[in-house]
N, C-alpha and C. Protein backbone atom coordinates (compact mmCIF):
# COMPACT_ATOMS: atom_id res chain seq x y z
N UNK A 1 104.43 61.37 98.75
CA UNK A 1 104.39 62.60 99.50
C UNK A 1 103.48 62.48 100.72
N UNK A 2 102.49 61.74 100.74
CA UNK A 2 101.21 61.78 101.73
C UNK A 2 102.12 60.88 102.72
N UNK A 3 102.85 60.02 102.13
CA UNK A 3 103.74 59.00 103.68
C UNK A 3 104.09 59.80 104.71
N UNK A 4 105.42 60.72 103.50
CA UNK A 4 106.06 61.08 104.22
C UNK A 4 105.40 62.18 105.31
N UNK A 5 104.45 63.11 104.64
CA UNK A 5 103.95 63.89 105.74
C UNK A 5 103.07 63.28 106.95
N UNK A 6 102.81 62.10 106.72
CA UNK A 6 101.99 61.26 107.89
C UNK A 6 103.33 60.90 108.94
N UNK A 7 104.38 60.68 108.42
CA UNK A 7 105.29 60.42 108.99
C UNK A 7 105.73 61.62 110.06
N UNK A 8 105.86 62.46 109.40
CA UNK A 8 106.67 63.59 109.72
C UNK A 8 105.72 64.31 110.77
N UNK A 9 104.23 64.24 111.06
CA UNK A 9 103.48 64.94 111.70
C UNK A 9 103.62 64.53 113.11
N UNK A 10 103.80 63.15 113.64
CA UNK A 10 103.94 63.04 114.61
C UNK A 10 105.39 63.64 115.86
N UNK A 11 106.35 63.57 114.47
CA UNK A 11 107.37 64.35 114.94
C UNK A 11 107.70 65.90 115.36
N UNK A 12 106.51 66.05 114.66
CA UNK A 12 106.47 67.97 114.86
C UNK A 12 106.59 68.78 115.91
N UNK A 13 107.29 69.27 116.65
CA UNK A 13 106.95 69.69 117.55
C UNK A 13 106.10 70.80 117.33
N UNK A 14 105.64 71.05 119.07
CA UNK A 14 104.90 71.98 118.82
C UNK A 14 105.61 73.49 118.99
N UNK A 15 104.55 74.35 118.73
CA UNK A 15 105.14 75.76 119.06
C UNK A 15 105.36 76.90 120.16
N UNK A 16 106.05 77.24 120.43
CA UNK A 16 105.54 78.05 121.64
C UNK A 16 104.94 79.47 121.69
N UNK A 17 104.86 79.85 120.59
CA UNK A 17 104.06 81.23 120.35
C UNK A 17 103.53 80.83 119.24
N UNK A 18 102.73 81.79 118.86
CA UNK A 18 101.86 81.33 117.79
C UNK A 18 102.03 81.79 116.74
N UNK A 19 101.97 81.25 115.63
CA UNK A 19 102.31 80.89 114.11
C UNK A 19 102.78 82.28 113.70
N UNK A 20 101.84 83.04 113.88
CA UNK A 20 101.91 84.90 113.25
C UNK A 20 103.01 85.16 113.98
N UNK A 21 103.43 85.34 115.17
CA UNK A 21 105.08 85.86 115.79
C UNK A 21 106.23 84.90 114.89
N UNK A 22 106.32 84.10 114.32
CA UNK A 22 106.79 83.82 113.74
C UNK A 22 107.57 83.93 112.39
N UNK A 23 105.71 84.35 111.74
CA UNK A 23 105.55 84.78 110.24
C UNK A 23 106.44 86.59 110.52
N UNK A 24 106.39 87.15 111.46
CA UNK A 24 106.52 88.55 111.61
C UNK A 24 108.25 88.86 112.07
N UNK A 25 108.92 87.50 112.04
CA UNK A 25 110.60 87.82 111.99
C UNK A 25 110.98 87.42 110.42
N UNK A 26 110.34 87.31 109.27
CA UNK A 26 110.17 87.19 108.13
C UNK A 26 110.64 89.02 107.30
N UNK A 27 111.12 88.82 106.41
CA UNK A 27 111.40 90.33 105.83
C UNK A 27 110.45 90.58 104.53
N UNK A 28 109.93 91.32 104.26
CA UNK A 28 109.21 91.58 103.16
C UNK A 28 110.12 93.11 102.19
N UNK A 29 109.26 92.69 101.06
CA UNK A 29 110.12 93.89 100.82
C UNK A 29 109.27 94.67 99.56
N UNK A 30 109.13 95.71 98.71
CA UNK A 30 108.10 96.40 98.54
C UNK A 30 108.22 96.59 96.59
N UNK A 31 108.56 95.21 96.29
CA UNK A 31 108.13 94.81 95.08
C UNK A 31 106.71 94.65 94.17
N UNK A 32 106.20 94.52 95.08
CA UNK A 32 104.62 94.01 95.13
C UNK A 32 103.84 95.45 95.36
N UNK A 33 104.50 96.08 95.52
CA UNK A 33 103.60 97.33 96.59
C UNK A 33 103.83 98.54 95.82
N UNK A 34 103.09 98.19 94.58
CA UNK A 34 102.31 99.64 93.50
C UNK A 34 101.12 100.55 93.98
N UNK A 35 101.05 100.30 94.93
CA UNK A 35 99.55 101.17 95.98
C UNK A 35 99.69 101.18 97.30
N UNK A 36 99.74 102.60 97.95
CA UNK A 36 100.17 102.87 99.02
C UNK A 36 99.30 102.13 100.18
N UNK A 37 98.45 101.71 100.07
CA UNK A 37 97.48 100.37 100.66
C UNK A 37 97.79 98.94 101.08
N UNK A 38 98.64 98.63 99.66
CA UNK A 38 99.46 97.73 100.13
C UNK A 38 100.71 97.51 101.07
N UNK A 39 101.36 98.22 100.77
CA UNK A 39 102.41 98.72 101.42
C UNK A 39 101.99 99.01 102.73
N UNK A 40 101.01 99.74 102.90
CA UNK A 40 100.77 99.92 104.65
C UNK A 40 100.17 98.52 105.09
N UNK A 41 99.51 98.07 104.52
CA UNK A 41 99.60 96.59 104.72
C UNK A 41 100.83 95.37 105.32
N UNK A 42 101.15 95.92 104.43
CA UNK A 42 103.02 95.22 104.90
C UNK A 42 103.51 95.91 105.93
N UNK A 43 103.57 97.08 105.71
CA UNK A 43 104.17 97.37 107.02
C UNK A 43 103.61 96.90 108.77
N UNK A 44 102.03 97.37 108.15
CA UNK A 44 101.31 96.87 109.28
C UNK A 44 101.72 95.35 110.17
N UNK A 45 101.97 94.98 108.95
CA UNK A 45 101.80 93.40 109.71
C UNK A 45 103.96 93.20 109.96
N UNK A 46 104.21 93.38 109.35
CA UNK A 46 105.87 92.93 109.40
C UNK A 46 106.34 94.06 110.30
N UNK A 47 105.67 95.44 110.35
CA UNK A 47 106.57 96.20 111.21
C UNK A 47 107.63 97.20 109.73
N UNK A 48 107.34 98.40 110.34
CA UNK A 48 108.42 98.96 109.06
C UNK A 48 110.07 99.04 109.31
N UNK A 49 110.43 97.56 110.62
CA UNK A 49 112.19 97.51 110.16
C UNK A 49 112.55 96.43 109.38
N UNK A 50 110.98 95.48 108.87
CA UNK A 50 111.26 94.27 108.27
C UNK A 50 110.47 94.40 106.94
N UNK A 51 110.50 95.66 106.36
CA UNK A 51 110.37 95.87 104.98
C UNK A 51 111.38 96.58 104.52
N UNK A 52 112.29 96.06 103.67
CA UNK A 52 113.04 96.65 102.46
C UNK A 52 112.61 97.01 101.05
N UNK A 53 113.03 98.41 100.62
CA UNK A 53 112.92 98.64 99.25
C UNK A 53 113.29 97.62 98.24
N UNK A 54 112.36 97.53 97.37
CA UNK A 54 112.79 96.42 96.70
C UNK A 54 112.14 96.31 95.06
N UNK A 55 112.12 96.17 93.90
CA UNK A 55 111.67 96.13 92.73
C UNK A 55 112.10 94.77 91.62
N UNK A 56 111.41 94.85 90.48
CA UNK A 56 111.16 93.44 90.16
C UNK A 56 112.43 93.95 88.67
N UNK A 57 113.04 95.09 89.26
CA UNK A 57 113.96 95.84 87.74
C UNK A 57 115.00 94.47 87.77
N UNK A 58 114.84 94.14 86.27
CA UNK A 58 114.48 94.96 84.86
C UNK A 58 113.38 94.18 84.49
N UNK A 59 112.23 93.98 84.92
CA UNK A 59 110.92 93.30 84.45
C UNK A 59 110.31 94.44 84.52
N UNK A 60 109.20 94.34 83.74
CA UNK A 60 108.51 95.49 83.80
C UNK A 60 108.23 96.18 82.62
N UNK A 61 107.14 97.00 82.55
CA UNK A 61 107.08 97.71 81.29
C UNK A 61 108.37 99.10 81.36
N UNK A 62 108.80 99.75 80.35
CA UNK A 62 110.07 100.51 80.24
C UNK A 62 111.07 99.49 80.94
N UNK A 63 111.55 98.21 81.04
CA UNK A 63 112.45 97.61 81.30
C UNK A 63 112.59 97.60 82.99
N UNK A 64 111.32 98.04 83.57
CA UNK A 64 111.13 97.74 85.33
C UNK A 64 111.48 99.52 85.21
N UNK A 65 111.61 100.40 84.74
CA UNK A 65 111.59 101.33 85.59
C UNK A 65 110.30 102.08 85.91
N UNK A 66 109.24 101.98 85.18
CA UNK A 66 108.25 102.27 85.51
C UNK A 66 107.61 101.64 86.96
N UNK A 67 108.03 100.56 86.73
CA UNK A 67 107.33 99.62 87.97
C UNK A 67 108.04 100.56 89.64
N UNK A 68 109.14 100.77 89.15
CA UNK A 68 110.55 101.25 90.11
C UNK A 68 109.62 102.84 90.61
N UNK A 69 109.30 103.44 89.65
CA UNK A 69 108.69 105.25 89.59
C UNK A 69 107.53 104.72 90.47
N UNK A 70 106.86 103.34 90.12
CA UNK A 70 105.39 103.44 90.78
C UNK A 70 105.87 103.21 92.53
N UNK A 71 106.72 102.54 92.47
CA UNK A 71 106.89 101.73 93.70
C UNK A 71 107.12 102.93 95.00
N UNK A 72 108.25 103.96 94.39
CA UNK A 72 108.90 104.49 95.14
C UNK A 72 107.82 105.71 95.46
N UNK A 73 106.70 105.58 94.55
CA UNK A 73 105.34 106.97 94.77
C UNK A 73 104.38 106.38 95.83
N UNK A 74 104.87 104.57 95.19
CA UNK A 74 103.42 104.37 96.56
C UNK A 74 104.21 104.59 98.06
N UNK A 75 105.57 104.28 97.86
CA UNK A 75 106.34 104.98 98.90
C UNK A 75 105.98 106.22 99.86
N UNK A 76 105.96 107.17 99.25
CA UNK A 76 106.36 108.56 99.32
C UNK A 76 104.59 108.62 99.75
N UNK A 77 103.28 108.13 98.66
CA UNK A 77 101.93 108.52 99.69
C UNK A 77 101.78 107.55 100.17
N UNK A 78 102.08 107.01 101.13
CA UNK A 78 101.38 106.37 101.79
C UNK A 78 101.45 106.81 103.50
N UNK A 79 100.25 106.29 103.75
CA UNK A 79 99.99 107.12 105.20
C UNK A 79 101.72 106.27 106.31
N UNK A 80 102.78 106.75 105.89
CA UNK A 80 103.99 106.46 107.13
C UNK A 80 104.44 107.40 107.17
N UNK A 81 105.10 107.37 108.71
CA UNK A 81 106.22 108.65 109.20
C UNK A 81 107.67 108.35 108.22
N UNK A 82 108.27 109.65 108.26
CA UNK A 82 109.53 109.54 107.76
C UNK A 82 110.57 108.81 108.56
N UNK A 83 110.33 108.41 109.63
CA UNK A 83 111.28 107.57 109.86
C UNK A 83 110.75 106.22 108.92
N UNK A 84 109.59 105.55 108.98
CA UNK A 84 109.71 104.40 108.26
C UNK A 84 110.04 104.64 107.14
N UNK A 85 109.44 105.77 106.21
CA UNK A 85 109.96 105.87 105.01
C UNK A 85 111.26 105.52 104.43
N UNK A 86 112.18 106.29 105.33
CA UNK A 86 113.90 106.05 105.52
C UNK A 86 114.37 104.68 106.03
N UNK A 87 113.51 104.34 106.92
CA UNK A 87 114.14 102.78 107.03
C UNK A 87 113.76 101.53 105.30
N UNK A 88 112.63 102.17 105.40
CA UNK A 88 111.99 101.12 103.88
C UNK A 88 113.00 101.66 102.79
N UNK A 89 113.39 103.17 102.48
CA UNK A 89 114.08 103.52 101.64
C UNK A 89 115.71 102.96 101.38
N UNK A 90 116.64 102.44 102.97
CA UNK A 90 117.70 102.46 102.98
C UNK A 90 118.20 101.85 103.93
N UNK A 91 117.48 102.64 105.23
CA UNK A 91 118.10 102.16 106.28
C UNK A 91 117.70 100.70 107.12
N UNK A 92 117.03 100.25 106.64
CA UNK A 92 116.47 98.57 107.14
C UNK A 92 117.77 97.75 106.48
N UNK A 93 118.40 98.29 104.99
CA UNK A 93 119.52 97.54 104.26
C UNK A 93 120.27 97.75 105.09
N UNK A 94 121.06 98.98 105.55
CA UNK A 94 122.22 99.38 105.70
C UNK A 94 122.66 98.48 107.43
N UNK A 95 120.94 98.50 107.99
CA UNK A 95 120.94 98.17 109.36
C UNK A 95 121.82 96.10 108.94
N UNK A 96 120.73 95.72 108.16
CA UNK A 96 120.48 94.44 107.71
C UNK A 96 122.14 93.77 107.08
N UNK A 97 123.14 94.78 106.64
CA UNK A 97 124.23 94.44 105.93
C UNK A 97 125.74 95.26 106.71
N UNK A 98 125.60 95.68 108.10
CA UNK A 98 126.48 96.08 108.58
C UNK A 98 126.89 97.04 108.18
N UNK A 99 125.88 98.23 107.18
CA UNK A 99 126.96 99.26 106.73
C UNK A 99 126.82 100.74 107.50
């Protein structure tokens, strides 16, 4: 493994913007995000048209729906306008899948 990345470094090009504009055409989505803290977190950094609703169902205690009840509350408080709300809720998919 150490070859090949010695190998491979010289070939790298470089970048033309920097690493984070990069990381920020990336989609996140709000599995992770049981606290409305987090979630503004994510949004903060990705922008709220590159977070989708999202849950870990059927993992979870009650078979993921609990996780699903928490997700969609840290939703609902967390310090965003209703437009992001609606895009995180639906419309980031609908945008994302032509519908």
């Amino acid at each position: 493994m150490t070859v090949v990345l010695r190998q491979a470094l010289p070939r790298r090009r470089k970048l033309s913007r920097p690493l984070g504009e990069y990381c920020r055409r990336f989609y996140s989505d709000t599995a992770i995000s049981y606290a409305p803290g987090t979630l503004e977190c994510g949004v903060g950094f990705f922008g709220d048209g590159q977070v989708l609703f999202g849950t870990d169902f059927p993992m979870g205690s009650a078979s993921g729906e609990q996780w699903t009840r928490d997700i969609v509350r840290a939703i609902e408080d967390a310090d965003l306008s209703a437009r992001s709300r609606e895009r995180i809720l639906g419309g980031n998919a609908k945008t994302m899948l032509g519908l």
